[in-house]
C-alpha atoms as a PDB file:
ATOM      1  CA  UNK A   1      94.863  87.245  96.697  1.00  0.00           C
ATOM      2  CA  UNK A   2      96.898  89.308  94.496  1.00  0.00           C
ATOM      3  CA  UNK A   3      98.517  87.580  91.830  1.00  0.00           C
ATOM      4  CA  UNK A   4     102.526  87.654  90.849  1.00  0.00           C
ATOM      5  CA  UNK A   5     103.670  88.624  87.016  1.00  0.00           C
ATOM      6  CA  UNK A   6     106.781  86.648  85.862  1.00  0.00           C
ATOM      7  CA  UNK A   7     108.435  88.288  82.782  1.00  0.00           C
ATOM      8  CA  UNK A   8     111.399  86.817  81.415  1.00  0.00           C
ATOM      9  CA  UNK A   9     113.413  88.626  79.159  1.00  0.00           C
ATOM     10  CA  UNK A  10     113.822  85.508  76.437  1.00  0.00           C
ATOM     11  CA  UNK A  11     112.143  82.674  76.333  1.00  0.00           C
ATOM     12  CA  UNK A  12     115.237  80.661  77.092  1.00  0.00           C
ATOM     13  CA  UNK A  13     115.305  81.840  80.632  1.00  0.00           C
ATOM     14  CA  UNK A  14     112.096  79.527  81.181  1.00  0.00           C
ATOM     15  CA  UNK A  15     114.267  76.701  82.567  1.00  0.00           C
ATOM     16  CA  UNK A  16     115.267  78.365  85.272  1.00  0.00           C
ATOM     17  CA  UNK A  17     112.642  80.507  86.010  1.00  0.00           C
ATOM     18  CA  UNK A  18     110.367  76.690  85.845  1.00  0.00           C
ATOM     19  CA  UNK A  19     111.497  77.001  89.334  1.00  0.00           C
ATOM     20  CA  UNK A  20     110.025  80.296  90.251  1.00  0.00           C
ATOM     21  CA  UNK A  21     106.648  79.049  88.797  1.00  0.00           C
ATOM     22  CA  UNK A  22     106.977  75.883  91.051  1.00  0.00           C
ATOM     23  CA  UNK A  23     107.371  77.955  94.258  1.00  0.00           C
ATOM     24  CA  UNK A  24     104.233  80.242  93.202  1.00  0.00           C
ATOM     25  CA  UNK A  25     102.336  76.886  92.300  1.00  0.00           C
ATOM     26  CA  UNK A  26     103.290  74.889  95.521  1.00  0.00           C
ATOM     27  CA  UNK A  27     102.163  78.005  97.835  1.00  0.00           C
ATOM     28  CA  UNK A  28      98.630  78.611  95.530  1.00  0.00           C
ATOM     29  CA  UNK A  29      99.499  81.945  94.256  1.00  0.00           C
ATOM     30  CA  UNK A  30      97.903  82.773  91.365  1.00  0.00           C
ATOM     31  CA  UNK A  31     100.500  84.291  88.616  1.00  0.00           C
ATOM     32  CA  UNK A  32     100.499  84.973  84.804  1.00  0.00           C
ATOM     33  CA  UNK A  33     103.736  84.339  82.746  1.00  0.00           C
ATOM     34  CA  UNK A  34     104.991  86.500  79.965  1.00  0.00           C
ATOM     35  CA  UNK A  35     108.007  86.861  77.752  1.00  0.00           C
ATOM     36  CA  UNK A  36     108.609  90.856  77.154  1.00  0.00           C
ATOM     37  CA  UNK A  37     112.648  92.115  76.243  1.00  0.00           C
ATOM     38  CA  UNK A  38     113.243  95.320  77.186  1.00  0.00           C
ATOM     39  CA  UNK A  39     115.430  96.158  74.098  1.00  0.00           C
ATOM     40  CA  UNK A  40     113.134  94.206  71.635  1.00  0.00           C
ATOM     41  CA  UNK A  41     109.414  94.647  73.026  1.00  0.00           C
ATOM     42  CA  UNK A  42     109.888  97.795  75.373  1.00  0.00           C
ATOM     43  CA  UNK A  43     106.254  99.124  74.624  1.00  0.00           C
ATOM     44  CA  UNK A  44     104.584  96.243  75.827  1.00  0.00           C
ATOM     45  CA  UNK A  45     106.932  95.438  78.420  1.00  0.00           C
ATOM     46  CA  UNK A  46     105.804  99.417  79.547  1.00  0.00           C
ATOM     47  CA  UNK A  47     102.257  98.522  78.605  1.00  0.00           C
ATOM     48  CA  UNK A  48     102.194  95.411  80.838  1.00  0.00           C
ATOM     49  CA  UNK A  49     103.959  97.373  83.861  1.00  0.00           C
ATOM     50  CA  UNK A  50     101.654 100.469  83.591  1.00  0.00           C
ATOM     51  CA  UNK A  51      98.450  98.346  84.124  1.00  0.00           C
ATOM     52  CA  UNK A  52      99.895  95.539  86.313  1.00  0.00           C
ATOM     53  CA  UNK A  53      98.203  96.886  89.521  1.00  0.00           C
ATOM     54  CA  UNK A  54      94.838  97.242  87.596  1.00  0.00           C
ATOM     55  CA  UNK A  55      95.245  94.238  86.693  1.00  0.00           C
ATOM     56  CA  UNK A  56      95.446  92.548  90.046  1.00  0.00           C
ATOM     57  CA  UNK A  57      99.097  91.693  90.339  1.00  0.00           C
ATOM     58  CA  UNK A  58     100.649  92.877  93.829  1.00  0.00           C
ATOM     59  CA  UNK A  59     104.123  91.995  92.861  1.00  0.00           C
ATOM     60  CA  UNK A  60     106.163  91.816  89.589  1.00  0.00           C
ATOM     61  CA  UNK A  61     109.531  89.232  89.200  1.00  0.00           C
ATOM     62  CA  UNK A  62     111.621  89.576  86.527  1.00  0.00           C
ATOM     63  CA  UNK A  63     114.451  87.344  84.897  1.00  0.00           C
ATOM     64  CA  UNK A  64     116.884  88.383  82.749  1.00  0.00           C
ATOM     65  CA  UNK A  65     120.219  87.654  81.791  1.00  0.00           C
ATOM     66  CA  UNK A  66     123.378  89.822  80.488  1.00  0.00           C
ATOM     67  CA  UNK A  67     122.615  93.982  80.201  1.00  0.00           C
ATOM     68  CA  UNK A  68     119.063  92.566  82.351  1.00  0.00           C
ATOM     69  CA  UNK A  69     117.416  95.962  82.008  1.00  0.00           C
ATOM     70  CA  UNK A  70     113.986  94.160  82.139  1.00  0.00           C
ATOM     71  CA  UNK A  71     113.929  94.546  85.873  1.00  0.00           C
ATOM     72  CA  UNK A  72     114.029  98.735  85.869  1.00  0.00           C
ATOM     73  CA  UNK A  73     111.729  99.049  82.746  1.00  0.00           C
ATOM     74  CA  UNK A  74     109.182  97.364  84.637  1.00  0.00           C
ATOM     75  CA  UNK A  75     110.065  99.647  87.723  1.00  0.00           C
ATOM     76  CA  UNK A  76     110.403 102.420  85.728  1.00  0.00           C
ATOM     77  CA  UNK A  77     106.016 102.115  84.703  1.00  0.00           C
ATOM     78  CA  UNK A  78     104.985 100.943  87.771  1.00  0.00           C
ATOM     79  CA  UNK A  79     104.635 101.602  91.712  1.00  0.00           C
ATOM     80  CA  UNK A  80     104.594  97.489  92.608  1.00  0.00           C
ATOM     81  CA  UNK A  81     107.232  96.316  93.822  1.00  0.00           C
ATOM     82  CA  UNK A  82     109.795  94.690  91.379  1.00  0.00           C
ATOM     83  CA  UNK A  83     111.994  91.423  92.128  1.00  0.00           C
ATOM     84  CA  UNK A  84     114.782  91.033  89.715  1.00  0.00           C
ATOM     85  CA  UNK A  85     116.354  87.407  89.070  1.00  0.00           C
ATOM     86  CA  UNK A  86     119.373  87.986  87.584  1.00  0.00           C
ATOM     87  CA  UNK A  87     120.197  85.064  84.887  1.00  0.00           C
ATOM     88  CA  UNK A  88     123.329  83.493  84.032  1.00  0.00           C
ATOM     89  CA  UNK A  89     123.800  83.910  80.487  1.00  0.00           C
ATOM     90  CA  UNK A  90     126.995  85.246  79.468  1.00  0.00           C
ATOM     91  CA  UNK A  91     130.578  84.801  79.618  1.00  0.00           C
ATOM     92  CA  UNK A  92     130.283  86.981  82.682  1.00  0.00           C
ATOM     93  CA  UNK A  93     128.585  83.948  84.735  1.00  0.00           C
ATOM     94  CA  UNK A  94     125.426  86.631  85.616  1.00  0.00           C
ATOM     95  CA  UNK A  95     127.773  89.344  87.466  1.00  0.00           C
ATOM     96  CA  UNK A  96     126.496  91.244  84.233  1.00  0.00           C
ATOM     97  CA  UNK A  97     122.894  91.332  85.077  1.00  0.00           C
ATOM     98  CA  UNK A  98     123.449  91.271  88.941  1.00  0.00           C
ATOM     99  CA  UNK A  99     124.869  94.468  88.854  1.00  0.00           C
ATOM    100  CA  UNK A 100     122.321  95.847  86.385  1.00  0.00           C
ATOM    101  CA  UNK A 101     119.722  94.696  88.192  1.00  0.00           C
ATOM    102  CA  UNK A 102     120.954  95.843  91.162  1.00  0.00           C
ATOM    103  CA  UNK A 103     122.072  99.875  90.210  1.00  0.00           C
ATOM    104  CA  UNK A 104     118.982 101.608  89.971  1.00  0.00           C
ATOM    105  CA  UNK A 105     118.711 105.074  90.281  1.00  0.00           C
ATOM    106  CA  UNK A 106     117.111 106.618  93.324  1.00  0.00           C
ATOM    107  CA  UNK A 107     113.361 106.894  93.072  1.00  0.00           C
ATOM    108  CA  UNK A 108     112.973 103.268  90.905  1.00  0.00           C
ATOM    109  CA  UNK A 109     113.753 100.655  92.974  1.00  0.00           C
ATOM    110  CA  UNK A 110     114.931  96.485  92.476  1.00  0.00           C
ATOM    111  CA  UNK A 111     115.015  94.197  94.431  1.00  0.00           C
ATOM    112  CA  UNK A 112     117.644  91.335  93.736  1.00  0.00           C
ATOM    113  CA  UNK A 113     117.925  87.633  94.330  1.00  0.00           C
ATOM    114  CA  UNK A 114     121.159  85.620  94.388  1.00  0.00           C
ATOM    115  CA  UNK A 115     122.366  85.031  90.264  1.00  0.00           C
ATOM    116  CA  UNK A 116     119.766  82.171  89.689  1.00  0.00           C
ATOM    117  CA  UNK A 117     117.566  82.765  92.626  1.00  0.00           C
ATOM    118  CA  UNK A 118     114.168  81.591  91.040  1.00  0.00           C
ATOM    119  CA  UNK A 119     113.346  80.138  93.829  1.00  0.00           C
ATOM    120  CA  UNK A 120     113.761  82.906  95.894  1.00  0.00           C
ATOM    121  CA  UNK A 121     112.290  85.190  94.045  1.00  0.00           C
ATOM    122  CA  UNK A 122     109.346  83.142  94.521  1.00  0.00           C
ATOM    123  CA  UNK A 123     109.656  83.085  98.322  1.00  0.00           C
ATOM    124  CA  UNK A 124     110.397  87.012  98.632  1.00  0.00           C
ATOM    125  CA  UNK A 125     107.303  87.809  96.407  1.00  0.00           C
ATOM    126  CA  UNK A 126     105.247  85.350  98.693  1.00  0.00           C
ATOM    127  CA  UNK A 127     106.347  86.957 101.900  1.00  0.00           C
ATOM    128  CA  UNK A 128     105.166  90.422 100.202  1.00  0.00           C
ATOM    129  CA  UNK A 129     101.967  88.944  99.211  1.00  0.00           C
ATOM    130  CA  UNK A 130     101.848  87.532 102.956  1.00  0.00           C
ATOM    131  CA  UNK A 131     101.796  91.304 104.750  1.00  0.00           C
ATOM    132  CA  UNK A 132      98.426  91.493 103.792  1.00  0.00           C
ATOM    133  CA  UNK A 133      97.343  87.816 103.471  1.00  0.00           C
ATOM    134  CA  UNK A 134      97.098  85.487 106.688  1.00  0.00           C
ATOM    135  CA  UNK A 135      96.666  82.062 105.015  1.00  0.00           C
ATOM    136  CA  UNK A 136      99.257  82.788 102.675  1.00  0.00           C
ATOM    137  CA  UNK A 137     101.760  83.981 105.845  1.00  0.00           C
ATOM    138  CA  UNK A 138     101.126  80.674 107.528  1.00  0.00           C
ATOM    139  CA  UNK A 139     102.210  78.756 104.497  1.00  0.00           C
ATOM    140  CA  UNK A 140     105.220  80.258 104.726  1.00  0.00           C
ATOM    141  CA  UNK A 141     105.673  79.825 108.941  1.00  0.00           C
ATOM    142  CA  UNK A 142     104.771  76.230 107.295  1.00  0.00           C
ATOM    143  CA  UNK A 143     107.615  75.865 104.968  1.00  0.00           C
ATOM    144  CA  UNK A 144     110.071  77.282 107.408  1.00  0.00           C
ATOM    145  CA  UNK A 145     108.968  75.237 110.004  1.00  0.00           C
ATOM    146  CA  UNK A 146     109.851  72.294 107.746  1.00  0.00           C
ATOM    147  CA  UNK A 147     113.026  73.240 106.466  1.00  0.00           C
ATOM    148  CA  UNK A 148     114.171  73.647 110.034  1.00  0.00           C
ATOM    149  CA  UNK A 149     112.799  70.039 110.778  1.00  0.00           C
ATOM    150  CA  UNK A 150     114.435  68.666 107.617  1.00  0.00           C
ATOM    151  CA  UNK A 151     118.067  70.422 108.716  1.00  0.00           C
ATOM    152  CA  UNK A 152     117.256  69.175 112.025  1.00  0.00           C
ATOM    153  CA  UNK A 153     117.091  65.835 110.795  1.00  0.00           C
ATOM    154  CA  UNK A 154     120.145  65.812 109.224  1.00  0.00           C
ATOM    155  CA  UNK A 155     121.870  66.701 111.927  1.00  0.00           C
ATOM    156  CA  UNK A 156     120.242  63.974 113.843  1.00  0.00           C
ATOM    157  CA  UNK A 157     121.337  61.781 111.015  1.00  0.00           C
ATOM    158  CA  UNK A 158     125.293  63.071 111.098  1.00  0.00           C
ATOM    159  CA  UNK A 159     125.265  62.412 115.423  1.00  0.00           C
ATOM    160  CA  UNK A 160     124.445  58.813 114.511  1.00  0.00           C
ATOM    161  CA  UNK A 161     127.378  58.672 111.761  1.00  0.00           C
ATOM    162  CA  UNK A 162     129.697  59.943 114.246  1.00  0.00           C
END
């Protein structure tokens, strides 16, 4: 299986992006970790992009909060697909980095989660992984399967309230 890179821009988006790590763990994809700013450490945020697919990593996710340009330097070196997390950190509650994230030029795509979306991040770069991986796609029929089950539930739960 191909493994998934998470780079975080600072090392204080690690509490949220804990979350990503726990979706990649709970599913048994293999992933590497790595703090690279794409104003302070550009070359070896480049570097890391460039050889990424060498390297055995079939998709990249990146977190990063305010001007979040992390997301398209990675693009920028690299044909994998990119997942960009935008982060909450500024008095701009993340609509900063959304929208960075977000306008790419044509040619160099990103793909977005919601402000904060580690988890989903997780879950998109899983169902990428999945196209060419059958165990891993039935994990995720798995984990669907539950959370209808567990909303199903609820419901159940509400009838008898009512």
């Amino acid at each position: 299986m191909k493994k998934v890179a998470v780079i975080m821009g600072s090392d204080s988006d690690l509490p949220l992006v804990k979350n990503t790590i726990n979706t990649l763990k709970s599913l048994d994809i293999p992933f590497e970790a790595h703090v690279f700013s794409a104003h302070r450490t550009p070359e070896q945020a480049m570097e890391f992009a460039k050889n990424a697919r060498e390297n055995g990593f079939g998709v990249i996710i990146s977190a990063a909060g305010k001007a979040a340009h992390l997301g398209g330097v990675l693009a920028a070196h690299t044909i994998l697909p990119v997942i960009g997390i935008p982060i909450k950190a500024s008095a701009l509650d993340g609509m900063d980095a959304l929208l960075s994230t977000v306008q790419m030029p044509k040619g160099i795509p990103v793909a977005s989660v919601a402000i904060d979306g580690a988890d989903n991040a997780a879950i998109l770069a899983a169902q990428i992984l999945a196209l060419s991986d059958t165990e891993l796609l039935q994990k995720l029929l798995d984990m669907r399967a539950k959370m209808t089950n567990d909303v199903l539930a609820k419901d159940a739960e509400l009838q008898k309230m009512l």
